[in-house]
C-alpha atoms as a PDB file:
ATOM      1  CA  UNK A   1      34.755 292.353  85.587  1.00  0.00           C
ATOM      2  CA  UNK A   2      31.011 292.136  83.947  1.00  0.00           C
ATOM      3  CA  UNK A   3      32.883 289.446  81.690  1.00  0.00           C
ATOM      4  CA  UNK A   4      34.755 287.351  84.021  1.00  0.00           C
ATOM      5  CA  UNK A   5      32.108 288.063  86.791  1.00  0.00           C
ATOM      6  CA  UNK A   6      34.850 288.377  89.261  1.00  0.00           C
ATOM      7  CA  UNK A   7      38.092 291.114  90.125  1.00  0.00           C
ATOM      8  CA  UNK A   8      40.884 289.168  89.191  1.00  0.00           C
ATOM      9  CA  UNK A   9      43.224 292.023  89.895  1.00  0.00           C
ATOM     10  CA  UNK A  10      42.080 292.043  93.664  1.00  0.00           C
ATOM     11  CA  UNK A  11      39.518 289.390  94.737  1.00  0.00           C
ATOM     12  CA  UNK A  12      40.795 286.448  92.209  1.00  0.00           C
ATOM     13  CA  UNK A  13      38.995 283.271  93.053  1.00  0.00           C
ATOM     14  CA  UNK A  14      35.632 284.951  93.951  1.00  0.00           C
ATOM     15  CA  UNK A  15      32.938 284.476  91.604  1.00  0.00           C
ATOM     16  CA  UNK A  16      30.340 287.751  91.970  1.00  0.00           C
ATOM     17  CA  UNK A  17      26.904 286.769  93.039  1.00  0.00           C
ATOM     18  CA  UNK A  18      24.581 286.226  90.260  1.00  0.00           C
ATOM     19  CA  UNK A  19      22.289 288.794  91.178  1.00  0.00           C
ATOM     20  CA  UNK A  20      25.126 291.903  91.228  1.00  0.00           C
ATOM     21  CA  UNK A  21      25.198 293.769  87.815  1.00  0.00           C
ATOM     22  CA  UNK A  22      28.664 295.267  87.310  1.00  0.00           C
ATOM     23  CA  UNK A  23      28.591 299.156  85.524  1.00  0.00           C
ATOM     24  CA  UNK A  24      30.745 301.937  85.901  1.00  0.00           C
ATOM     25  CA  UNK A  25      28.287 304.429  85.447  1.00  0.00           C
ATOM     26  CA  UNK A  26      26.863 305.773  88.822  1.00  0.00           C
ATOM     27  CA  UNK A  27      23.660 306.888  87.575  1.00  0.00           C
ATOM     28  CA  UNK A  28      23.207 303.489  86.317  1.00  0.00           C
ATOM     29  CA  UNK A  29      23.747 301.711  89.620  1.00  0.00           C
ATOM     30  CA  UNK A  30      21.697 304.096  91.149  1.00  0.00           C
ATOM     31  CA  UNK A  31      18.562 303.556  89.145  1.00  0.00           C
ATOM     32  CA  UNK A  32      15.798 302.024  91.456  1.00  0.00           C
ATOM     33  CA  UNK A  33      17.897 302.370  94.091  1.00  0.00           C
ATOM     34  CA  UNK A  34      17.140 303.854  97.760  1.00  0.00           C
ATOM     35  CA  UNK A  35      19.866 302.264  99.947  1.00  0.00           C
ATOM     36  CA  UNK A  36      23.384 302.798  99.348  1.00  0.00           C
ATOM     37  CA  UNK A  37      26.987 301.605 100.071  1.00  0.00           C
ATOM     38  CA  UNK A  38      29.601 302.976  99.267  1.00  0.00           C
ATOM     39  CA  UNK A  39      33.705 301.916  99.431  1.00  0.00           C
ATOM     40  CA  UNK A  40      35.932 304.014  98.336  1.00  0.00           C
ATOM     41  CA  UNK A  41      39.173 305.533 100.173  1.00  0.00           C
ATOM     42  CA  UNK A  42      39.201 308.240 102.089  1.00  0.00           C
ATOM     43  CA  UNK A  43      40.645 311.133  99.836  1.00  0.00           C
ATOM     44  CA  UNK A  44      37.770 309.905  97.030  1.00  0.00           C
ATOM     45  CA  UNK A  45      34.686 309.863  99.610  1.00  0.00           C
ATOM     46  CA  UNK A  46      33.577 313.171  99.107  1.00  0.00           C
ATOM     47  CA  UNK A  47      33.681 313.758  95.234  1.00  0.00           C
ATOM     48  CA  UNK A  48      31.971 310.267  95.151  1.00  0.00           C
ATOM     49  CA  UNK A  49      29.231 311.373  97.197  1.00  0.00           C
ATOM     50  CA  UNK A  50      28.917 314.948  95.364  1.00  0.00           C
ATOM     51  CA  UNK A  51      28.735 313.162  92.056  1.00  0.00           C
ATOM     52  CA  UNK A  52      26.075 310.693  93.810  1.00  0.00           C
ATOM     53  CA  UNK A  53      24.117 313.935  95.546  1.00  0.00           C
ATOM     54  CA  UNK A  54      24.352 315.290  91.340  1.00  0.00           C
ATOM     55  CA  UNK A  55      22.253 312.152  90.067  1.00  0.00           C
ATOM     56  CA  UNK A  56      19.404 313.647  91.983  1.00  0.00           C
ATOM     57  CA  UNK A  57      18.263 309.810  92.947  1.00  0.00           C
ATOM     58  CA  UNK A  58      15.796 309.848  95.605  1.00  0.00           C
ATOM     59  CA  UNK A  59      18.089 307.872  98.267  1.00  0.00           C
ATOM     60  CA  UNK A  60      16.526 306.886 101.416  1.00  0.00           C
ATOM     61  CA  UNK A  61      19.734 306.083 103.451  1.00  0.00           C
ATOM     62  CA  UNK A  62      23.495 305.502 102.558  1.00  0.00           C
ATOM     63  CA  UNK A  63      25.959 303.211 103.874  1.00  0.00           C
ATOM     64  CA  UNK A  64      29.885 303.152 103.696  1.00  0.00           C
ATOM     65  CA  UNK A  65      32.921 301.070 104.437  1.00  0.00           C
ATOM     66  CA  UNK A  66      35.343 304.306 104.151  1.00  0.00           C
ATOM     67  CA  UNK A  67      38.330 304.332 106.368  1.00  0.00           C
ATOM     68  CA  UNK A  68      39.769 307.545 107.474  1.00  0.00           C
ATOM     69  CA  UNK A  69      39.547 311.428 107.575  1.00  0.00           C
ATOM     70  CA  UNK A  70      39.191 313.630 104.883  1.00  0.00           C
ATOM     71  CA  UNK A  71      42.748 314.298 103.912  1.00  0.00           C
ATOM     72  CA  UNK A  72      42.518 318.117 103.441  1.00  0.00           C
ATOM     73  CA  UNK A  73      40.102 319.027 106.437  1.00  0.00           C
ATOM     74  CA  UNK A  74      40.743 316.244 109.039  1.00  0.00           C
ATOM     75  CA  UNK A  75      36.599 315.494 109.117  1.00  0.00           C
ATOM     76  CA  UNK A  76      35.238 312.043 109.956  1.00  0.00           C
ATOM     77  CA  UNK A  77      32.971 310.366 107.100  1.00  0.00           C
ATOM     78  CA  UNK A  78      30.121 311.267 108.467  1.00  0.00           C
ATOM     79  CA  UNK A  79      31.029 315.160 108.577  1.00  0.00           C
ATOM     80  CA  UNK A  80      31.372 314.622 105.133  1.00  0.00           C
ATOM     81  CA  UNK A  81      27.999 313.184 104.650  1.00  0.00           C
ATOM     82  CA  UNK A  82      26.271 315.899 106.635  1.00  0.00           C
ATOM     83  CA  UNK A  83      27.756 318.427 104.427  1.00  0.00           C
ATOM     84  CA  UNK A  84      26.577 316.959 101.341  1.00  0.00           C
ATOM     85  CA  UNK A  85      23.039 314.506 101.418  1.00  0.00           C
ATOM     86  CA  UNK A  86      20.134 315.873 102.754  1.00  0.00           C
ATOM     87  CA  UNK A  87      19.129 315.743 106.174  1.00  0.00           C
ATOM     88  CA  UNK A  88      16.641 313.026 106.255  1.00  0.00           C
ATOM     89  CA  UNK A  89      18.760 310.424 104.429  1.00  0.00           C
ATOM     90  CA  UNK A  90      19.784 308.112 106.883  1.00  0.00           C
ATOM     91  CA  UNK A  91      23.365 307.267 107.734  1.00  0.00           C
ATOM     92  CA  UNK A  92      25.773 304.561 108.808  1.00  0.00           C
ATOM     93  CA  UNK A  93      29.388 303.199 108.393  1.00  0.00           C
ATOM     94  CA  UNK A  94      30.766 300.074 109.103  1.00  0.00           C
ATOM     95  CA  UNK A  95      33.971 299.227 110.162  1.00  0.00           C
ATOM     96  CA  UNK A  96      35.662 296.016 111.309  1.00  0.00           C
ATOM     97  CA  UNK A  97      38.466 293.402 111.156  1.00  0.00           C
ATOM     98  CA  UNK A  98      37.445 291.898 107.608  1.00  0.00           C
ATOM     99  CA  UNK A  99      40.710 291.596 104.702  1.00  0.00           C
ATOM    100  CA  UNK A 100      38.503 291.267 101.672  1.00  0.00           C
ATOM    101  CA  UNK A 101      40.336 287.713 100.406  1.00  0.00           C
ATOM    102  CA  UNK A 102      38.781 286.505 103.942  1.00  0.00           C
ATOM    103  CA  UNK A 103      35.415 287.596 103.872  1.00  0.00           C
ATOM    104  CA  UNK A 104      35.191 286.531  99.730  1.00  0.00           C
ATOM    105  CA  UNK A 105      36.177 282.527 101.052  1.00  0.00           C
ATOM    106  CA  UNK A 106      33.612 282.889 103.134  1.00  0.00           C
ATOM    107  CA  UNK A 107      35.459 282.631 106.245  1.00  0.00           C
ATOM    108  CA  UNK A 108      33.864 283.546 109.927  1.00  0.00           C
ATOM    109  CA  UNK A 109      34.134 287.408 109.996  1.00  0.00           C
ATOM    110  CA  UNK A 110      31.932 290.254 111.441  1.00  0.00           C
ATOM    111  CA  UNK A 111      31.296 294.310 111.392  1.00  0.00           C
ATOM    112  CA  UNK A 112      30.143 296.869 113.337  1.00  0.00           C
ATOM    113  CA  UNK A 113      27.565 299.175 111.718  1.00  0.00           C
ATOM    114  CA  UNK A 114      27.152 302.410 113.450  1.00  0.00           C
ATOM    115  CA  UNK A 115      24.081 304.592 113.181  1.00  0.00           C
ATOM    116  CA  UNK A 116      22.550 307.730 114.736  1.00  0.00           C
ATOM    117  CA  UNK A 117      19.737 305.895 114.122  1.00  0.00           C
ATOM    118  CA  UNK A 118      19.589 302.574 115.515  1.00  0.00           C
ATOM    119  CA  UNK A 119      16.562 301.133 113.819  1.00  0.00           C
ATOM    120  CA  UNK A 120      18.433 301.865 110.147  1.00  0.00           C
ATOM    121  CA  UNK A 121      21.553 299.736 112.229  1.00  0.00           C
ATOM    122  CA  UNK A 122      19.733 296.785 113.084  1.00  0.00           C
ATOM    123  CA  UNK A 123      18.152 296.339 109.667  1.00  0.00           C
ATOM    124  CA  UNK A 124      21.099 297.321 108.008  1.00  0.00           C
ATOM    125  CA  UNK A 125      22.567 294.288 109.998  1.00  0.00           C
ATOM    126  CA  UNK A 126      20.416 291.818 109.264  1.00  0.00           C
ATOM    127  CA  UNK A 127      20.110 293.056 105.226  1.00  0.00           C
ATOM    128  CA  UNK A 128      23.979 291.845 104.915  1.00  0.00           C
ATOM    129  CA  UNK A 129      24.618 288.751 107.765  1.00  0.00           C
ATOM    130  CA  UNK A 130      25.169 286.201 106.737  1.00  0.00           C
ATOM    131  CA  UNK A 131      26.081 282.682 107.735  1.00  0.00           C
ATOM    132  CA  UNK A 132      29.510 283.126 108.036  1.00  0.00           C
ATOM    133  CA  UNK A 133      29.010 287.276 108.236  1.00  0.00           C
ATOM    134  CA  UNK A 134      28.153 288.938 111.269  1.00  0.00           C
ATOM    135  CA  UNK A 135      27.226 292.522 112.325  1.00  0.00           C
ATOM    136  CA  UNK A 136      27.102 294.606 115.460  1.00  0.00           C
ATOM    137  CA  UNK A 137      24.842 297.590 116.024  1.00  0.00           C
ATOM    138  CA  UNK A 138      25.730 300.100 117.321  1.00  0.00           C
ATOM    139  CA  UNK A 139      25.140 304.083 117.974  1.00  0.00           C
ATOM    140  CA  UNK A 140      28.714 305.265 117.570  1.00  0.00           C
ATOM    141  CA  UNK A 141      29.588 306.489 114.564  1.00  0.00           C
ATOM    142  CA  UNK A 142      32.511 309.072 115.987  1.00  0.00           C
ATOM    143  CA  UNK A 143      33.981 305.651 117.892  1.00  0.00           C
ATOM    144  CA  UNK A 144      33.662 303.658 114.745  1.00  0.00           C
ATOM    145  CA  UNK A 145      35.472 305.984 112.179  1.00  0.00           C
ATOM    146  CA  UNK A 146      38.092 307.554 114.446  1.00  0.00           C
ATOM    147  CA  UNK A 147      39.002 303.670 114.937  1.00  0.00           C
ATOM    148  CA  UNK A 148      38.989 303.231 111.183  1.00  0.00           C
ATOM    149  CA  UNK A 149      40.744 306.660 111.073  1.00  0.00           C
ATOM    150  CA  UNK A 150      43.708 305.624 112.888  1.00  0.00           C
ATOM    151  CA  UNK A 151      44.095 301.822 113.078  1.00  0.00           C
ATOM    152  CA  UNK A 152      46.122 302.350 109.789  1.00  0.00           C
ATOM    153  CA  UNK A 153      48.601 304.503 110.518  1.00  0.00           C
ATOM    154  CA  UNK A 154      49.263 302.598 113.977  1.00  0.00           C
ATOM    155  CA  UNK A 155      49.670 299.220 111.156  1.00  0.00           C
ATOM    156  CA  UNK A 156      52.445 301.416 109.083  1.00  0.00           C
ATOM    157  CA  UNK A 157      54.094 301.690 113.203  1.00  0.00           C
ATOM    158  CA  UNK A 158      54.150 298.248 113.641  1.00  0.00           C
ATOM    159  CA  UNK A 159      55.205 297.746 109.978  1.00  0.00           C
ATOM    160  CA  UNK A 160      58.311 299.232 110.537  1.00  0.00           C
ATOM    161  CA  UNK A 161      58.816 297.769 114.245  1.00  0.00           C
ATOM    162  CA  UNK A 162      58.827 294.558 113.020  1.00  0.00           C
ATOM    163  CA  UNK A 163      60.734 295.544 109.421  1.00  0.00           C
ATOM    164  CA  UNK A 164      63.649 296.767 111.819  1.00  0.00           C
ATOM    165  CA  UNK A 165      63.434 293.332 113.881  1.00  0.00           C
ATOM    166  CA  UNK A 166      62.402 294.792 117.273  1.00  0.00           C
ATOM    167  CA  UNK A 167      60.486 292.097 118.047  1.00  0.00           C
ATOM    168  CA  UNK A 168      57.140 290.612 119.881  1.00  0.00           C
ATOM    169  CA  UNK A 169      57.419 292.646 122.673  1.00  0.00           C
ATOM    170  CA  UNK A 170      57.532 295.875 121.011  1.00  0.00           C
ATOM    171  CA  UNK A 171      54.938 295.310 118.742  1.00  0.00           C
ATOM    172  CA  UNK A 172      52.550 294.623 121.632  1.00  0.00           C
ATOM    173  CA  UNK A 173      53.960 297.700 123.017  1.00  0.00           C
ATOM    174  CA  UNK A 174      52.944 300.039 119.784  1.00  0.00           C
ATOM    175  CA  UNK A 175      49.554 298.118 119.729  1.00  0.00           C
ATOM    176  CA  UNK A 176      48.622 298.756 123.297  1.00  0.00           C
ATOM    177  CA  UNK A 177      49.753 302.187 123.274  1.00  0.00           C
ATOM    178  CA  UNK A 178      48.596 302.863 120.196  1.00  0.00           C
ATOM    179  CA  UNK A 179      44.786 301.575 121.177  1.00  0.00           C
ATOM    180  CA  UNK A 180      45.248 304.568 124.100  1.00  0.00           C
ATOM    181  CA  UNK A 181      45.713 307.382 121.797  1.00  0.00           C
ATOM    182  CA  UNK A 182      43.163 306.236 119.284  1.00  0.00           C
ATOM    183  CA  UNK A 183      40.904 306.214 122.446  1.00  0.00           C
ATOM    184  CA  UNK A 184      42.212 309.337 123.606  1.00  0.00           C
ATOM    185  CA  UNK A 185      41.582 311.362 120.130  1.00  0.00           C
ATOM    186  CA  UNK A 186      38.250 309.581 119.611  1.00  0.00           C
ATOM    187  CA  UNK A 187      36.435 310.422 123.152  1.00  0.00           C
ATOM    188  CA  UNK A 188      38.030 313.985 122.443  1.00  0.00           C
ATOM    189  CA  UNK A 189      35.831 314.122 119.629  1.00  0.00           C
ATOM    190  CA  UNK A 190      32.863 312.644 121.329  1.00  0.00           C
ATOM    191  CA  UNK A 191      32.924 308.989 121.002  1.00  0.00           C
ATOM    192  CA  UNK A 192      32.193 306.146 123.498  1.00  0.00           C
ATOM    193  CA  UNK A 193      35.157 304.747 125.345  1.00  0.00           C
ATOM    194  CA  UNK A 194      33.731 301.163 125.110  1.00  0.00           C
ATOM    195  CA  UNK A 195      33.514 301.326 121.308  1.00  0.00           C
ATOM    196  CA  UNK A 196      37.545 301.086 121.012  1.00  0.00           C
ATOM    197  CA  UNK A 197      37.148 297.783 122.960  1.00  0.00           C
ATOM    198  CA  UNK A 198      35.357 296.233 120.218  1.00  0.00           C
ATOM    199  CA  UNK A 199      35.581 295.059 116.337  1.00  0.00           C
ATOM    200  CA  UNK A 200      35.791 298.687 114.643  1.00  0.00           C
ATOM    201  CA  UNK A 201      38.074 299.604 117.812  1.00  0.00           C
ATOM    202  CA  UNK A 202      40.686 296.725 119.025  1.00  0.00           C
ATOM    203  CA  UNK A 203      39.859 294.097 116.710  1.00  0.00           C
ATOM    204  CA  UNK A 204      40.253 296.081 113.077  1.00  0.00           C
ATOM    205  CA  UNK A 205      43.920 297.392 114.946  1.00  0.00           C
ATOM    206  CA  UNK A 206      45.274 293.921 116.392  1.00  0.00           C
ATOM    207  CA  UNK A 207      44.738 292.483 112.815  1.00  0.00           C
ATOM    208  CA  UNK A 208      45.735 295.158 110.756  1.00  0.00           C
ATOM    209  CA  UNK A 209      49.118 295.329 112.709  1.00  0.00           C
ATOM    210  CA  UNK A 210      49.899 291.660 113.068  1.00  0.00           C
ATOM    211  CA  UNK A 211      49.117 290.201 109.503  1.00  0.00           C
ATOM    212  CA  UNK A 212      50.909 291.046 105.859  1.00  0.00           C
ATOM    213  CA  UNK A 213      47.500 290.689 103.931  1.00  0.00           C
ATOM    214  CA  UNK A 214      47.787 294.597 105.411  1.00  0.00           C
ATOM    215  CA  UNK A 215      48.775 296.983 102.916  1.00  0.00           C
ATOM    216  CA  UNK A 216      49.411 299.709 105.930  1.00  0.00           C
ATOM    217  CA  UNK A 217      51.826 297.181 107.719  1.00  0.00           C
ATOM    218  CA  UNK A 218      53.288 296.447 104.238  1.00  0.00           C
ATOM    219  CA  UNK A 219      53.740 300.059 103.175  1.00  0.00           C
ATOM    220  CA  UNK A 220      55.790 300.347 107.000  1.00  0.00           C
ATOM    221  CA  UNK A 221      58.042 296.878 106.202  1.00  0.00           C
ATOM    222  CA  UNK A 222      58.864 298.660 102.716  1.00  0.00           C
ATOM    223  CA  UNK A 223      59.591 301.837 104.827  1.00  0.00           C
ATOM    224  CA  UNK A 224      62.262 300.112 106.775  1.00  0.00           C
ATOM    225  CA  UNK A 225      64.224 298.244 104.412  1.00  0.00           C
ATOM    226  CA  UNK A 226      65.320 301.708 103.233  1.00  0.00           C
ATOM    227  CA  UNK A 227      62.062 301.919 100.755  1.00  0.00           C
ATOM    228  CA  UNK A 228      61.274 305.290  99.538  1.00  0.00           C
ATOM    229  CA  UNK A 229      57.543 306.612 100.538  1.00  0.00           C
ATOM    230  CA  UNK A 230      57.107 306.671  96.751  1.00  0.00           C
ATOM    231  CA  UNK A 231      58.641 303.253  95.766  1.00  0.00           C
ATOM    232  CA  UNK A 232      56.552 302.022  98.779  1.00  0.00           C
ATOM    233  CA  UNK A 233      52.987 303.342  97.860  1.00  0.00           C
ATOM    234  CA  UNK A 234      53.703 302.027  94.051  1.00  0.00           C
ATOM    235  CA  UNK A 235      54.852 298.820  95.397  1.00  0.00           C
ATOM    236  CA  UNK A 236      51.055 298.000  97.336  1.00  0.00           C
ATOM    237  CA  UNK A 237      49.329 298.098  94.354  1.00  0.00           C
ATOM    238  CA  UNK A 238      46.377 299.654  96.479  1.00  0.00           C
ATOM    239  CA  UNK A 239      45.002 302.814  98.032  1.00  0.00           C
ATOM    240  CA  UNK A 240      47.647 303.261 101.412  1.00  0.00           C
ATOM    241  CA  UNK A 241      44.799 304.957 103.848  1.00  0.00           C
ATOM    242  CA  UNK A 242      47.408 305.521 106.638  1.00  0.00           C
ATOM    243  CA  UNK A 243      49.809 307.873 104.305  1.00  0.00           C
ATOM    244  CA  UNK A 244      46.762 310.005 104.259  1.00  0.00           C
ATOM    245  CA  UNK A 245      45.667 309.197 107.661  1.00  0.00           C
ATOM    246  CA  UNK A 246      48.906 310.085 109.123  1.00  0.00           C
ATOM    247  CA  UNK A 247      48.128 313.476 108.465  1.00  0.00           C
ATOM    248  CA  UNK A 248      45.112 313.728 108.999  1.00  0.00           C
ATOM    249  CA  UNK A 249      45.061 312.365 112.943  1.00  0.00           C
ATOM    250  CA  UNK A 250      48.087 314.382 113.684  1.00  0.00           C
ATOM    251  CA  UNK A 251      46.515 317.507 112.907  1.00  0.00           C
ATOM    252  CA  UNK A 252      43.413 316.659 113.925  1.00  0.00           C
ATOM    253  CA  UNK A 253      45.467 315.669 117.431  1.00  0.00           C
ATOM    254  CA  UNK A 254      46.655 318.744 117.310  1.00  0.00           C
ATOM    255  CA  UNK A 255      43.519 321.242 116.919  1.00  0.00           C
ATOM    256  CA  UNK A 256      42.115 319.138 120.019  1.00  0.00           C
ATOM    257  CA  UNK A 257      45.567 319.250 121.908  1.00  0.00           C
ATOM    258  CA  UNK A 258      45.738 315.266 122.529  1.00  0.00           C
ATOM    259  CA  UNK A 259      48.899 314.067 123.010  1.00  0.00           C
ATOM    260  CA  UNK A 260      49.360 311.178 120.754  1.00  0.00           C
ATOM    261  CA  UNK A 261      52.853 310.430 120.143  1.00  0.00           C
ATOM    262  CA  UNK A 262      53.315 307.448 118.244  1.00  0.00           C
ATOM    263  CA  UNK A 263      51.266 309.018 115.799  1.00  0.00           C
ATOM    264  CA  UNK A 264      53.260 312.205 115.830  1.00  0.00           C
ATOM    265  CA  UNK A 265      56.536 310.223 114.701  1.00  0.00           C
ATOM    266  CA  UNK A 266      55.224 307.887 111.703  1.00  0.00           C
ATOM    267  CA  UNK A 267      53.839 311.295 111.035  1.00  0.00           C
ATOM    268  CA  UNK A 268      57.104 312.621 111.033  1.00  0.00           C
ATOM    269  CA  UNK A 269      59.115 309.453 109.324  1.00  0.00           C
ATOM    270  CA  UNK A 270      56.218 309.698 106.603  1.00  0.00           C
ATOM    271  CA  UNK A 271      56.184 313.687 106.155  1.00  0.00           C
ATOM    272  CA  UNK A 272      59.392 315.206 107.632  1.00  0.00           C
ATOM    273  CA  UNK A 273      61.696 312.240 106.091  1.00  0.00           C
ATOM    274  CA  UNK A 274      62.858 310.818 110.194  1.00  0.00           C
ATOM    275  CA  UNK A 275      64.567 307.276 110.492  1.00  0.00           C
ATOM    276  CA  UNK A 276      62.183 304.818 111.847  1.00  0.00           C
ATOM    277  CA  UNK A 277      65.358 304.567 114.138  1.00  0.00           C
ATOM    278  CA  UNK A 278      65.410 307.695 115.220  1.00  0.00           C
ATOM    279  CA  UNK A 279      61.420 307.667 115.783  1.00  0.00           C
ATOM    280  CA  UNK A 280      61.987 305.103 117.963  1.00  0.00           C
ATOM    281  CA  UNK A 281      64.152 306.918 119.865  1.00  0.00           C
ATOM    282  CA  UNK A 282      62.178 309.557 120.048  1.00  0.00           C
ATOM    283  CA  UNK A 283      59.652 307.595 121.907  1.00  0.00           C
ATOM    284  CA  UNK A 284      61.481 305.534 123.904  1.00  0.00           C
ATOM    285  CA  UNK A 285      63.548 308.768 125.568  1.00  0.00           C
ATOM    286  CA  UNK A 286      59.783 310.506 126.483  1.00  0.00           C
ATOM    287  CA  UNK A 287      59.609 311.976 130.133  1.00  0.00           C
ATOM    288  CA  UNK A 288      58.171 309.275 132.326  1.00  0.00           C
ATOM    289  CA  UNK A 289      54.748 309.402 132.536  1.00  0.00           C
ATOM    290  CA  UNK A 290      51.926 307.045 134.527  1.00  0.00           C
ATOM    291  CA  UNK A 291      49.765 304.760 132.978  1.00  0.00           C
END
């Protein structure tokens, strides 16, 4: 990439700005250095930031574009965070309906960045708009990464809806039900209803579900055509974050005893080996229950 000034391999076409240097040593990147970003999956986000906390850089605040819960514990990024960088570094994450090939052609796109502190939010903001790049404040960092957290494995849902050729109507039917349990978990944990309304919330889920440039829908298409979950994961080429999210928010559901049932069963078609059919089933036979 310091060669050819660009990722072939996943942003081909998208010539790196003249001013980024390209290393793959962290201490290196981190020379001179006092605000940080980091993107990297889930499963990777905490031996990143130990081996970041190990450089001993003075860092003033850190930034990352992680989706998802810690795989073994079920904690949100920035539970992660707390545990590891000193308590005076500030914090944010950011979150929202941007597929890289998009945002690298420059195409109209925008975040939320969410911040306990709001001042490090709004500058962070402005550091990275652009013209065709927007970003959103905001003070909810729980509403932003349980959004993250989840959209995925709701995208592997309507992966397989659609891979088994149930149509329009169900797939609005998994989205809009699916944006109530993500809702439901993430005002469980403390977040702000309103956030799920927004870009890190509704936005990131509606595209993620409707468009193949998803690698979570993908992985859920593979799924139904009779794909085994290994075949499937080697077949995206990329990092699936709702394989690991799966598991994550259904345990996580289940220590706060919130009833999220569409992510119980592509828990169960991922983990316990279920048809998709009979998930659906599953669902659609539920006791009757209100809006």
């Amino acid at each position: 990439m310091s060669q050819q000034r660009s990722n072939i391999t996943y942003l081909p076409g998208v010539d790196f700005p003249d001013a980024l240097n390209v290393t793959t040593e962290l201490g290196e990147a981190l020379t001179d250095s006092e605000d940080i970003l980091v993107a990297v999956p889930s499963h990777a986000f905490r031996e990143t930031l130990e081996r970041l906390a190990a450089c001993q850089i003075p860092v003033k605040s850190l930034a990352w574009a992680t989706k998802g819960l810690e795989p073994e514990t079920g904690l949100l990024p920035h539970q992660v965070a707390e545990q590891i960088m000193p308590a005076q570094v500030f914090t944010a994450v950011l979150s929202g309906p941007t597929f890289a090939a998009e945002v690298g052609a420059q195409l109209p796109s925008a975040v939320t960045i969410a911040s306990k502190n709001e001042a490090y939010a709004l500058r962070l903001a402005k550091l990275i708009a652009t013209d065709n790049f927007r970003a959103y404040p905001s003070s909810d960092m729980v509403g932003v990464e349980v959004g993250g957290g989840t959209k995925n494995v709701l995208a592997i849902g309507a992966g397989l809806s659609d891979g088994l050729g149930f149509g329009a109507n169900s797939r609005a039917l998994l989205i809009a039900r699916g944006l109530i349990e993500m809702v439901r978990l993430g005002v469980s944990l403390g977040a702000q209803k309103d956030t799920f309304m927004g870009l890190s919330g509704a936005g990131d889920l509606v595209l993620t579900c409707t468009d193949d440039q998803s690698r979570n829908r993908r992985f859920g298409l593979a799924l139904a055509r009779g794909t085994t979950i290994e075949e499937a994961l080697r077949e995206s080429g990329q990092v699936v974050e709702g394989y690991y999210a799966a598991k994550s928010a259904y345990l996580v559901a289940a220590r706060q005893k919130i009833d999220m049932p569409i992510i119980e069963q592509i828990y169960r078609v991922i983990y316990d080996g279920i048809s998709p059919e009979k998930a659906v089933a599953n669902l659609m036979r539920r006791p009757m229950t209100t809006e």
